[in-house]
Each structure stands twice: as structure tokens, then as C-alpha cells.
C-alpha atoms as a PDB file:
ATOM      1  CA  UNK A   1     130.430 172.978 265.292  1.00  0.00           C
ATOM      2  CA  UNK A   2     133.878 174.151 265.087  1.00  0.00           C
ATOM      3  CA  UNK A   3     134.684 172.952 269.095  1.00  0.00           C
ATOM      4  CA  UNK A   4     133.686 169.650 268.289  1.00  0.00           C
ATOM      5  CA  UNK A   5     135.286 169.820 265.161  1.00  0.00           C
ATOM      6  CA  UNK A   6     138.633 170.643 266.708  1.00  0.00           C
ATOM      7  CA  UNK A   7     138.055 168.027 269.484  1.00  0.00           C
ATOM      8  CA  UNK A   8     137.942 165.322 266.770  1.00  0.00           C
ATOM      9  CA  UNK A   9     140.838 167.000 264.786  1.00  0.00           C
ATOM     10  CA  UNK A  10     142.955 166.858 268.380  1.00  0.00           C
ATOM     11  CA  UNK A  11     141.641 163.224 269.098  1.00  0.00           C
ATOM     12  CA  UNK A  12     142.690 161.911 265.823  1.00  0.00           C
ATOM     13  CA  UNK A  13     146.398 163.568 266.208  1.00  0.00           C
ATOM     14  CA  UNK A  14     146.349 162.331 269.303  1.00  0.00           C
ATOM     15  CA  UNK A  15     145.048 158.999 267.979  1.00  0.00           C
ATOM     16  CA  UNK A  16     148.354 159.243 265.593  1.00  0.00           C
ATOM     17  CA  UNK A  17     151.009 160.024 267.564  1.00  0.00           C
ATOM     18  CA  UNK A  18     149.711 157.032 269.792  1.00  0.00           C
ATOM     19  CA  UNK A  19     149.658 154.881 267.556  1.00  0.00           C
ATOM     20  CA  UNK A  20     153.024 156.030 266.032  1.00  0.00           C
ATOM     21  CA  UNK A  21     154.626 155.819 269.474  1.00  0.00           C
ATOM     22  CA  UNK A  22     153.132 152.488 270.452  1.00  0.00           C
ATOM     23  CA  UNK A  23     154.265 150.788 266.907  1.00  0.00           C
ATOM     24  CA  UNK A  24     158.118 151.960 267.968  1.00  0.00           C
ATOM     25  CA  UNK A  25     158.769 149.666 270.620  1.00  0.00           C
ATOM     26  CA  UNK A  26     157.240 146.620 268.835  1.00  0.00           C
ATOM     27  CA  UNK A  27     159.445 147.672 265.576  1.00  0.00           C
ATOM     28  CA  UNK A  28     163.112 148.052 267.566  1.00  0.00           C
ATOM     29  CA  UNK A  29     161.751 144.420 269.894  1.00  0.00           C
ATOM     30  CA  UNK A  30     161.910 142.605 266.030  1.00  0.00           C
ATOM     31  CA  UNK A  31     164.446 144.129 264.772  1.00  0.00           C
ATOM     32  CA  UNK A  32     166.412 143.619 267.612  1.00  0.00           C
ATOM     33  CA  UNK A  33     165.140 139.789 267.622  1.00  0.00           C
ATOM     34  CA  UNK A  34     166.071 139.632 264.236  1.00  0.00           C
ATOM     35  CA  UNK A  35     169.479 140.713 264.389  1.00  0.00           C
ATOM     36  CA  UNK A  36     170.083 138.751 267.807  1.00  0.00           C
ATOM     37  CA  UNK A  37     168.767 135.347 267.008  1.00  0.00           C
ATOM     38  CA  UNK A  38     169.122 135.936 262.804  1.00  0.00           C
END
């Protein structure tokens, strides 16, 4: 129990920092957009 307990604790960090990572680029690409063409 605890191994696969701690294999879906690291997944979902994982899952997080992913996710946090990927929604960086996307974030700076508006706001640069924004600022450019506003």
C-alpha cells in the first residue's frame, strides 16, 4: 500500500509541476501578444 501510495503522491507532483510548467509559456505568448499588438 504505501509504494503505490507514494507512486500516486509522485505522479500527481509530477502531474503539477507539468502542468505548472506547460501553462508558463502559453501565459508569457499572451501577455506578450497583448502588450505587442494591444
Amino acid at each position: 500500500g504505501d509504494i503505490k501510495e507514494a507512486a500516486t503522491i509522485a505522479n500527481y507532483a509530477a502531474g503539477v509541476v507539468c502542468g505548472e510548467v506547460g501553462a508558463m509559456p502559453i501565459r508569457i505568448d499572451k501577455l506578450r501578444k497583448a502588450f505587442i499588438e494591444g
